[in-house]
C-alpha atoms as a PDB file:
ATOM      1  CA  UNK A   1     -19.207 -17.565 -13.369  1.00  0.00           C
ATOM      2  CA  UNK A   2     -16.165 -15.192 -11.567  1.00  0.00           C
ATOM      3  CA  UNK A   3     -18.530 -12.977  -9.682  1.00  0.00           C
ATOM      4  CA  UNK A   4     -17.290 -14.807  -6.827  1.00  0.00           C
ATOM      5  CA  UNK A   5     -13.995 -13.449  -7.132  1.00  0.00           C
ATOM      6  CA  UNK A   6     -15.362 -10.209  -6.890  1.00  0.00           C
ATOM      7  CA  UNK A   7     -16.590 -11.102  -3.765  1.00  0.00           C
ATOM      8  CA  UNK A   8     -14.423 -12.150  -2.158  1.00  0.00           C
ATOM      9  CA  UNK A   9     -12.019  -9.465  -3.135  1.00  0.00           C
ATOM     10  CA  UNK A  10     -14.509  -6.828  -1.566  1.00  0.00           C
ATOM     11  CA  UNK A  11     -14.854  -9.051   1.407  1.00  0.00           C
ATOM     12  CA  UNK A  12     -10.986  -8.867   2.214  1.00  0.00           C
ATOM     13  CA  UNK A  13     -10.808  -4.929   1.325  1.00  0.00           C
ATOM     14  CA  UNK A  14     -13.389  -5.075   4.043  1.00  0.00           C
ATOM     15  CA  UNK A  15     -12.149  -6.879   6.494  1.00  0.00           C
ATOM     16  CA  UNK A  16      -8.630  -5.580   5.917  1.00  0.00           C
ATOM     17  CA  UNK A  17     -10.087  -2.413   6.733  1.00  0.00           C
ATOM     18  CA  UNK A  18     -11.901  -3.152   9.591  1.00  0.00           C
ATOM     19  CA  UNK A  19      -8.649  -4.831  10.805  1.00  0.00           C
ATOM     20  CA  UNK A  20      -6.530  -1.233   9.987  1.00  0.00           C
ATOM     21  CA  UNK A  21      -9.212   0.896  12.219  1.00  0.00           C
ATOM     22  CA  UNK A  22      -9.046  -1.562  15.016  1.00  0.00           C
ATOM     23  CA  UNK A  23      -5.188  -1.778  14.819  1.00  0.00           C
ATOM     24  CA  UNK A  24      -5.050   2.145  14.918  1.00  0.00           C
ATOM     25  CA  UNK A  25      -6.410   2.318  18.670  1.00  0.00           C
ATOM     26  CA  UNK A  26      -3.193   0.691  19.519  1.00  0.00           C
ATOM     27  CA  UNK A  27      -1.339   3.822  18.467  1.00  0.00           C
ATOM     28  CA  UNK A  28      -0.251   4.458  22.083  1.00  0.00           C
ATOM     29  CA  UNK A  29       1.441   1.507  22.739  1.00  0.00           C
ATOM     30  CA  UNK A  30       3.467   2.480  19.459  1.00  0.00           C
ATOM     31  CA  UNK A  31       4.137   6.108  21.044  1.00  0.00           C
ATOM     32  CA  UNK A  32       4.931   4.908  24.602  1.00  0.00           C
ATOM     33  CA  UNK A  33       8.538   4.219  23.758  1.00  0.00           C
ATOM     34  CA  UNK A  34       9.023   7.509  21.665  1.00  0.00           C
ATOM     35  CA  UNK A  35       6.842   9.370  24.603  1.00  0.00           C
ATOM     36  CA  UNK A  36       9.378   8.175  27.089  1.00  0.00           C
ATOM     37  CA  UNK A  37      12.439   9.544  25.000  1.00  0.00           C
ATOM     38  CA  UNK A  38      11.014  13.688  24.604  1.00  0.00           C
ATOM     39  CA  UNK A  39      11.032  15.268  20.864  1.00  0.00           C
ATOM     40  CA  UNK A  40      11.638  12.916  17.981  1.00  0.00           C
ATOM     41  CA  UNK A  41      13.249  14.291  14.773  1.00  0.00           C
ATOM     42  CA  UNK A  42      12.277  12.958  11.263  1.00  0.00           C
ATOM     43  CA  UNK A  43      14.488  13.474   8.523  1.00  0.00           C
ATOM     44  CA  UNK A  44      13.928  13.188   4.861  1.00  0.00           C
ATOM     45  CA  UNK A  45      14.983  14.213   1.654  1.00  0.00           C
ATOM     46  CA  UNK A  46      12.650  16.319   0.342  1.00  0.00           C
ATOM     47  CA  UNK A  47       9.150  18.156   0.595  1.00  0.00           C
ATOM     48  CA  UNK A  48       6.402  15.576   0.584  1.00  0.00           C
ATOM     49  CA  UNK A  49       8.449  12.638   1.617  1.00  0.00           C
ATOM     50  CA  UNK A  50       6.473  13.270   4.923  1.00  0.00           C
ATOM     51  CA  UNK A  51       3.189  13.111   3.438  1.00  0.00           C
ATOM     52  CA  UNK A  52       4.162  10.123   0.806  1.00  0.00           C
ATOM     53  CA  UNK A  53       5.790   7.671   3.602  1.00  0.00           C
ATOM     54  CA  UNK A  54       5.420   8.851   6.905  1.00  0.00           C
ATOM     55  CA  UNK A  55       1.673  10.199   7.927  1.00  0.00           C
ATOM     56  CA  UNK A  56       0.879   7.049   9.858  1.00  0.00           C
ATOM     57  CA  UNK A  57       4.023   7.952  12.280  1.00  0.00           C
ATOM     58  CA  UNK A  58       3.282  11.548  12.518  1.00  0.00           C
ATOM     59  CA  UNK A  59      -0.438  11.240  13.158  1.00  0.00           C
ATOM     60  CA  UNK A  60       0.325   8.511  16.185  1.00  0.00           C
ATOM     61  CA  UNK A  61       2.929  10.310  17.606  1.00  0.00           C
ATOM     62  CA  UNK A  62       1.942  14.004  17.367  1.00  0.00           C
ATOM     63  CA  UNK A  63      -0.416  13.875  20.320  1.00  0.00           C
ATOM     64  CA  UNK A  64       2.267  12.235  22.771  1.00  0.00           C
ATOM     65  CA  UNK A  65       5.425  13.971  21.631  1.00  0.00           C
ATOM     66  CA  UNK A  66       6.837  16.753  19.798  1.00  0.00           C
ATOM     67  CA  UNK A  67       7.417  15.893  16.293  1.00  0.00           C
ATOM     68  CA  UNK A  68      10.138  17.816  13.956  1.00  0.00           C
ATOM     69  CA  UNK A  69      10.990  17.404  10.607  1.00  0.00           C
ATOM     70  CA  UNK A  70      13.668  18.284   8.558  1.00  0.00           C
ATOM     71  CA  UNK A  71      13.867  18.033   5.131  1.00  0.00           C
ATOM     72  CA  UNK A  72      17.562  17.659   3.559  1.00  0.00           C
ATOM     73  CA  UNK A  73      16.916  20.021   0.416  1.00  0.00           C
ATOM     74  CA  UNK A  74      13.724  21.990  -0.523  1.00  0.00           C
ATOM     75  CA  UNK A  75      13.473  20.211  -3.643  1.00  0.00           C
ATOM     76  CA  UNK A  76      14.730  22.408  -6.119  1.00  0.00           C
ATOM     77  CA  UNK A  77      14.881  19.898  -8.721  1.00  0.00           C
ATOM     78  CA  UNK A  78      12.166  21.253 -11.338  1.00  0.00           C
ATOM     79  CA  UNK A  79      13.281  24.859  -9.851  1.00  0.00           C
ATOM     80  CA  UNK A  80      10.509  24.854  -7.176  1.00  0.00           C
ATOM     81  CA  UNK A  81      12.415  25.170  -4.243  1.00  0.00           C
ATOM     82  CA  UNK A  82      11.133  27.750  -2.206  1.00  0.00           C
ATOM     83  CA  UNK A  83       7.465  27.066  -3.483  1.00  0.00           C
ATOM     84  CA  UNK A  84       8.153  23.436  -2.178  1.00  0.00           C
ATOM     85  CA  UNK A  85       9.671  24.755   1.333  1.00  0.00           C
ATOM     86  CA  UNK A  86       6.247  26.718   2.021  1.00  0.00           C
ATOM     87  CA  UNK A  87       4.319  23.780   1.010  1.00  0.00           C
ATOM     88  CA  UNK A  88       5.978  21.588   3.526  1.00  0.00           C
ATOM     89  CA  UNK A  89       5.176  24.157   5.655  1.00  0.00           C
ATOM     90  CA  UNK A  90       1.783  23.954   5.250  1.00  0.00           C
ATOM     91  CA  UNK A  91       1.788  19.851   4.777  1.00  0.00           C
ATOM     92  CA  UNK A  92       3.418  19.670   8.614  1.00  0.00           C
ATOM     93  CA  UNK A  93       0.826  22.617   9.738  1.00  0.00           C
ATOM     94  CA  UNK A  94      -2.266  20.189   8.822  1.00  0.00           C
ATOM     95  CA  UNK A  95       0.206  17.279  10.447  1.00  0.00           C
ATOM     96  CA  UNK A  96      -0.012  19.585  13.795  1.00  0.00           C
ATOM     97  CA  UNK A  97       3.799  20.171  13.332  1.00  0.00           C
ATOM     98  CA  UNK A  98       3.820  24.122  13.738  1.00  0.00           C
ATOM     99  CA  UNK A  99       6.495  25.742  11.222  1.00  0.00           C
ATOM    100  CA  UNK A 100       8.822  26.641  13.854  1.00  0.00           C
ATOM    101  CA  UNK A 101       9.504  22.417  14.269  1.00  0.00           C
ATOM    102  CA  UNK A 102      10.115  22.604  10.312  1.00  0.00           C
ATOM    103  CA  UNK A 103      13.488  23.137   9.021  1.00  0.00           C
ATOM    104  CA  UNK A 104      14.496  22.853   5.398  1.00  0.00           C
ATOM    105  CA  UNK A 105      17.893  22.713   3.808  1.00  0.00           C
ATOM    106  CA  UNK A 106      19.346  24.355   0.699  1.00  0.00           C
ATOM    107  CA  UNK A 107      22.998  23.509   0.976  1.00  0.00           C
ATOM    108  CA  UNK A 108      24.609  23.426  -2.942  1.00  0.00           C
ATOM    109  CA  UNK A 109      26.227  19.780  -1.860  1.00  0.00           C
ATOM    110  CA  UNK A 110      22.404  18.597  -0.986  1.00  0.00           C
ATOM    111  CA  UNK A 111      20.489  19.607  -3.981  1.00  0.00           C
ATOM    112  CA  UNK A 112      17.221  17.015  -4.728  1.00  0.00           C
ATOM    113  CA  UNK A 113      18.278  14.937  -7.842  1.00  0.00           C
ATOM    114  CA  UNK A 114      18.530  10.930  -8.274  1.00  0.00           C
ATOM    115  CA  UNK A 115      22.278  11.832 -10.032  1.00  0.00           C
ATOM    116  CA  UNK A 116      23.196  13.816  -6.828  1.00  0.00           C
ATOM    117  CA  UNK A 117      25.972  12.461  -4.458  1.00  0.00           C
ATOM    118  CA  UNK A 118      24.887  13.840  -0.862  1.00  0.00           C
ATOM    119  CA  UNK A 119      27.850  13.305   1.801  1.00  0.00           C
ATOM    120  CA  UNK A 120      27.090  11.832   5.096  1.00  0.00           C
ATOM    121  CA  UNK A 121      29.530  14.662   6.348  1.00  0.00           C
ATOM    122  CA  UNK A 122      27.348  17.078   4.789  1.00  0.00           C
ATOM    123  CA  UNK A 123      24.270  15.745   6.265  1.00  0.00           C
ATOM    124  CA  UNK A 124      25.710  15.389   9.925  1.00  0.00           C
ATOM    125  CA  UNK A 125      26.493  19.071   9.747  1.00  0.00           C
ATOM    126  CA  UNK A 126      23.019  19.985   9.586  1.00  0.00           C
ATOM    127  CA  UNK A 127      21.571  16.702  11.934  1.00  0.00           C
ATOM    128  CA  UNK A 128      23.394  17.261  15.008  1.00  0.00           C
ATOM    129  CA  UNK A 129      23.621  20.435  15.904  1.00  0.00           C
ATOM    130  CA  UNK A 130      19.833  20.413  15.192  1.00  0.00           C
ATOM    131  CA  UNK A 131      19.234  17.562  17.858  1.00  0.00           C
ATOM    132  CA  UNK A 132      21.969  19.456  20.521  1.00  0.00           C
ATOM    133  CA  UNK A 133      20.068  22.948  19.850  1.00  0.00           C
ATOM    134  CA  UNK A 134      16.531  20.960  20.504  1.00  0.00           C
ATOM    135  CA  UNK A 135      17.475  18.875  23.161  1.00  0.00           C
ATOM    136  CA  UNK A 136      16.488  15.888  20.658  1.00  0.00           C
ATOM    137  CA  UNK A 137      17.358  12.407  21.074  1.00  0.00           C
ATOM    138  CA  UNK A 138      15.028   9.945  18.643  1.00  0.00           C
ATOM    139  CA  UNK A 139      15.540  10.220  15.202  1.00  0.00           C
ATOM    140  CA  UNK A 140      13.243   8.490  12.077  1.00  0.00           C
ATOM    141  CA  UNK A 141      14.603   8.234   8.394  1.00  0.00           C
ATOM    142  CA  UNK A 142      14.393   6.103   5.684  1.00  0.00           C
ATOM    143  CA  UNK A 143      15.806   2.566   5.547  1.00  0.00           C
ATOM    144  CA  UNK A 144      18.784   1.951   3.244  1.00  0.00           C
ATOM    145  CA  UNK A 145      16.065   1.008   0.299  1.00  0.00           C
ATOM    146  CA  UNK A 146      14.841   4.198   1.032  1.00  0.00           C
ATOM    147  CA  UNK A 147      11.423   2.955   0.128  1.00  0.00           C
ATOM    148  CA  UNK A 148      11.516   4.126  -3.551  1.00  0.00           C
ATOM    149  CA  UNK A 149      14.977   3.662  -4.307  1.00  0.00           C
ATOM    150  CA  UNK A 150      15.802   7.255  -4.622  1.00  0.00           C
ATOM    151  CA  UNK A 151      19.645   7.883  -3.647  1.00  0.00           C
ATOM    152  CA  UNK A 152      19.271  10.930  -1.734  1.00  0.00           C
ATOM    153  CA  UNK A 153      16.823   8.772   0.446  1.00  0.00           C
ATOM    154  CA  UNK A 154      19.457   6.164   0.553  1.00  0.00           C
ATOM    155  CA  UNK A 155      22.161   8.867   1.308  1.00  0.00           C
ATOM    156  CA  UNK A 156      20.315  10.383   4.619  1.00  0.00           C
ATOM    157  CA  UNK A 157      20.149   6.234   6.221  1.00  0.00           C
ATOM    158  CA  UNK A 158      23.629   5.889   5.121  1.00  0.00           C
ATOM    159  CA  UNK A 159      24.449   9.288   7.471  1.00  0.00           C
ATOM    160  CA  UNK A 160      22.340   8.138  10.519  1.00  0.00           C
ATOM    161  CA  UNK A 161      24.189   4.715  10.310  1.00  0.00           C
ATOM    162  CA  UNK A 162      27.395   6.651  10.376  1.00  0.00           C
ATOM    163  CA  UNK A 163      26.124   8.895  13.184  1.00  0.00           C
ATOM    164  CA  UNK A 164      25.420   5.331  15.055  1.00  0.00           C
ATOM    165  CA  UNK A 165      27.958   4.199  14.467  1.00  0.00           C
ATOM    166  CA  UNK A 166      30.407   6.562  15.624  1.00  0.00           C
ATOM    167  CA  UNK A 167      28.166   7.081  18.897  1.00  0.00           C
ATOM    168  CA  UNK A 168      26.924  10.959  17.972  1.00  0.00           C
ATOM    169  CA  UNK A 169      23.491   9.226  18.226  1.00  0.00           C
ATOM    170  CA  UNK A 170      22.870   6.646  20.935  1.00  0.00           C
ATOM    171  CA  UNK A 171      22.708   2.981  19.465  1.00  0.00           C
ATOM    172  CA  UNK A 172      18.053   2.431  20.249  1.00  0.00           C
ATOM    173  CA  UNK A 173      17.205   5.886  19.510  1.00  0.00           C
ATOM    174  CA  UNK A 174      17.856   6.109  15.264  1.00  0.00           C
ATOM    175  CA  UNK A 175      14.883   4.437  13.443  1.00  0.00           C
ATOM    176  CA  UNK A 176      14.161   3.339   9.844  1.00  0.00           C
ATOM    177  CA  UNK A 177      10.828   2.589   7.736  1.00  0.00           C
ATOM    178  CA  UNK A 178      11.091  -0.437   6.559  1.00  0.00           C
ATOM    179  CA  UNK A 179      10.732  -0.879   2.710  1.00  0.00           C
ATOM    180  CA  UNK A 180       8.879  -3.490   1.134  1.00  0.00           C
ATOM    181  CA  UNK A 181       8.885  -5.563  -2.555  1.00  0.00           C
ATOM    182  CA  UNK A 182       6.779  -3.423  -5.105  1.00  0.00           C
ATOM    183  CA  UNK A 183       3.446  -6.278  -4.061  1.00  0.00           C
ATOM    184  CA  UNK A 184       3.668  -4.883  -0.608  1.00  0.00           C
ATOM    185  CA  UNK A 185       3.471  -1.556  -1.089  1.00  0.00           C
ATOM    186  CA  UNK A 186       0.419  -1.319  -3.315  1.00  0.00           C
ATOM    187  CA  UNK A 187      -1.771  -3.532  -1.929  1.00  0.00           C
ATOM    188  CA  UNK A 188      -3.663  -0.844   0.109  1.00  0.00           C
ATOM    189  CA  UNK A 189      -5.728  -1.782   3.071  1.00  0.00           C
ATOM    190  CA  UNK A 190      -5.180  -5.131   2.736  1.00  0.00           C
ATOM    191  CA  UNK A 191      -1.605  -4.665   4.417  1.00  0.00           C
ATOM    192  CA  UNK A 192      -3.140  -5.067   7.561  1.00  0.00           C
ATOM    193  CA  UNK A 193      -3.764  -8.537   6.485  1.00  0.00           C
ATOM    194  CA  UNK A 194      -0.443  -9.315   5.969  1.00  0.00           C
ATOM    195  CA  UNK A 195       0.694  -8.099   8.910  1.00  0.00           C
ATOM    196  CA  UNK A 196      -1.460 -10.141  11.028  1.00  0.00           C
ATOM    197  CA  UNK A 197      -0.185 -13.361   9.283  1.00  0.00           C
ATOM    198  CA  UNK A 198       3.326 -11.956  10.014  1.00  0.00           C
ATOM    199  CA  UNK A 199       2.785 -11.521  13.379  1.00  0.00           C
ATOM    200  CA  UNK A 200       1.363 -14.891  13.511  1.00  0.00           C
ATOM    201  CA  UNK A 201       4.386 -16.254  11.799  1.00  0.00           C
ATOM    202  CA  UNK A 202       6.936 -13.888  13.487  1.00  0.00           C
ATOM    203  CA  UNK A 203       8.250 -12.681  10.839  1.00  0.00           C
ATOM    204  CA  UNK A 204       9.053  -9.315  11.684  1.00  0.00           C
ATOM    205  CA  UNK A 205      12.010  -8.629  13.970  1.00  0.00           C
ATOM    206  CA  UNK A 206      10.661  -8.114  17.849  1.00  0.00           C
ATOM    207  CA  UNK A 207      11.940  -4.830  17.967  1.00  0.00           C
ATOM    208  CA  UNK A 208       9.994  -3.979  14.911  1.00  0.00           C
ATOM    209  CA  UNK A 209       7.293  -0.927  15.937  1.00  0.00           C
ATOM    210  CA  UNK A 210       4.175  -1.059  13.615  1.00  0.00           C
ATOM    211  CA  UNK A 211       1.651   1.163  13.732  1.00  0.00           C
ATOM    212  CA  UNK A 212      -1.670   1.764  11.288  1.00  0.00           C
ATOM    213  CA  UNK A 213      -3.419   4.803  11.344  1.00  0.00           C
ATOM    214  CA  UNK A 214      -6.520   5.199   8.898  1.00  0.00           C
ATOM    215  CA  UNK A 215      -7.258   8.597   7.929  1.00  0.00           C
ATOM    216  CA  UNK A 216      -7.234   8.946   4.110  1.00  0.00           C
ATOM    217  CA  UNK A 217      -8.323  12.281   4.277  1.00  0.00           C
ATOM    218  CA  UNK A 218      -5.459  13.372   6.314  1.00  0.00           C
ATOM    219  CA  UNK A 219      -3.399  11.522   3.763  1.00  0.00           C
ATOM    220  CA  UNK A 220      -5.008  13.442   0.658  1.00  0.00           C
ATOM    221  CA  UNK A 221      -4.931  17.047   2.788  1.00  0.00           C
ATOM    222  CA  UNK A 222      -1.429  16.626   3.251  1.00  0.00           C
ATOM    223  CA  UNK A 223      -0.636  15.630  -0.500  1.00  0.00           C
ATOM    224  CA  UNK A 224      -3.000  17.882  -1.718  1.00  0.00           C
ATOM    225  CA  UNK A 225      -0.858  20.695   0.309  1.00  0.00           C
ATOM    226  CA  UNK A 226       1.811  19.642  -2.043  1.00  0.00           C
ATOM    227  CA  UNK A 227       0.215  21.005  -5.408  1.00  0.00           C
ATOM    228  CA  UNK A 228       3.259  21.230  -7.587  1.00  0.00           C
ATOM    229  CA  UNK A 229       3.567  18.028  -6.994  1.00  0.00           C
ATOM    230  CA  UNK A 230       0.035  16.648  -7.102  1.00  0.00           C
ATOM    231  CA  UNK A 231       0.369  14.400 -10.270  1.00  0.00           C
ATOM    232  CA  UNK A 232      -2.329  12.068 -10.994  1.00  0.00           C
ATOM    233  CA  UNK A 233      -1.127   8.793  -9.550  1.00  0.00           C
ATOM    234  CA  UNK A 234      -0.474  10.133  -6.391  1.00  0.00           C
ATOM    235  CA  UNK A 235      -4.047   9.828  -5.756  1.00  0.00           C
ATOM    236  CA  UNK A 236      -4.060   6.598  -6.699  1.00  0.00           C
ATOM    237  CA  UNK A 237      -0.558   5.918  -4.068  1.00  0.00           C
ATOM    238  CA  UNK A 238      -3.410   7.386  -1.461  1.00  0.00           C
ATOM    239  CA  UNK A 239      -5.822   4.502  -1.939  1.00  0.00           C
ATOM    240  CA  UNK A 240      -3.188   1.828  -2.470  1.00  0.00           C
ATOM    241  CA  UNK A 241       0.244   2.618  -1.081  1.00  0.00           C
ATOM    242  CA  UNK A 242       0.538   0.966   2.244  1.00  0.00           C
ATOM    243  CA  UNK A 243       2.362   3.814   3.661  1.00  0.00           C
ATOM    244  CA  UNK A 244      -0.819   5.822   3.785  1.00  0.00           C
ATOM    245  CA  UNK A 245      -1.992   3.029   6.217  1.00  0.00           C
ATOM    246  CA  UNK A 246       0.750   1.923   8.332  1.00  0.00           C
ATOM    247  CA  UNK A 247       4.456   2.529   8.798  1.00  0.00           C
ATOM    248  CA  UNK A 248       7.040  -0.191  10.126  1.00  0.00           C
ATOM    249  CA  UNK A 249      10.298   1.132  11.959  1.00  0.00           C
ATOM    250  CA  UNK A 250      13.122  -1.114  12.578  1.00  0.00           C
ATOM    251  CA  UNK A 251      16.343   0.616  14.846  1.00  0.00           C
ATOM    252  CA  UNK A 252      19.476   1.344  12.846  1.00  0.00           C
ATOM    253  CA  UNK A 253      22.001  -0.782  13.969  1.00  0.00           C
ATOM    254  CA  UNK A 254      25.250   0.938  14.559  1.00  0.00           C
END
């Protein structure tokens, strides 16, 4: 008989979860270091990258700072773009980001497409005068995976390393999610699992920040604010993407 797989499957869901709730109160140790810095800036690529990759940052910061987000291009690929700037909008508003912290970008040279070269140049132009006019110095972006493998992901990391690297943005202030193999990022809940044998192991660099915020519902609110884009699976990224459970940042090295 295999029934006791089955238990013992349900047992880890269950104890993975337990785990995620308990590692969620220690949100504020992850915001202490943003906190301590003022406004923090997230940039990404299009509308719903926020709600795909980054609620668990948003939701732990948004009570201790003042979170922005800027989105690179409004997503006109399937000639939605302004429909998918309003639903941003609306994503961020049930994030507690109020739309005057939203800014989205249609520049022709930054158009949402996997074939599309963006410049760093381009992106810089529209980055730093942002963080000068807001008084902003903490930035979070994508990782140069850019969790999915899309290239105008890639492209925005590739700009904040150049920013970093020519000292625009102060070397400890630009941060990355950290993307994982295609096993890690599905296996849901029971990511806070793995992390706990990481941490035992130390596998994770010590200026890695994780933090794990369960709230599912926020998750599906904010996707669900995304309609023209609510295809079927993304439910099913809800329940087992590990980005709707925790987010890892590692600084961009300059």
């Amino acid at each position: 008989e295999t029934w006791w797989i089955g238990a013992v499957v349900v047992a880890a869901i269950a104890v993975s979860l337990m785990r995620t709730i308990q590692k969620s109160k220690a949100r504020d140790k992850f915001a202490r270091p943003f906190k301590e810095e003022g406004d923090v800036l997230l940039v990404i690529a299009h509308p719903d990258d926020e709600a795909m990759f980054f609620t668990p940052t948003i939701l732990a910061l948004r009570d201790s700072v003042n979170v922005h987000v800027m989105s690179l291009s409004n997503g006109d690929y399937a000639g939605l773009g302004w429909v998918r700037a309003s639903e941003l909008v609306e994503s961020c508003r049930l994030l507690g980001i109020p739309k005057e912290r939203v800014s989205v970008v249609d520049d022709p040279s930054l158009q949402d497409g996997p074939t599309n070269t963006w410049s760093p140049d381009t992106i810089s132009l529209y980055i730093l005068p942002y963080l000068k006019k807001n008084g902003i110095s903490t930035v979070i972006t994508f990782d140069e995976y850019g969790v999915s493998g899309h290239p105008n992901h890639i492209a925005v990391h590739t700009a904040l390393v150049k920013l970093v690297q020519n000292k625009r943005i102060e070397k400890g202030k630009a941060w990355k999610l950290q993307s994982v193999n295609l096993l890690r990022k599905y296996i849901g809940p029971l990511a806070a699992l793995e992390s706990d044998v990481r941490e035992l192991l130390r596998m994770d660099s010590p200026t890695s920040q994780t933090v794990f915020f369960f709230d599912l519902g926020a998750v599906w609110k904010c996707l669900k604010a995304h309609n023209s884009q609510c295809e079927w699976f993304r439910h099913l990224f809800i329940v087992f993407g590990r980005y709707s459970y925790m987010n890892t940042l590692d600084l961009i090295d300059g």
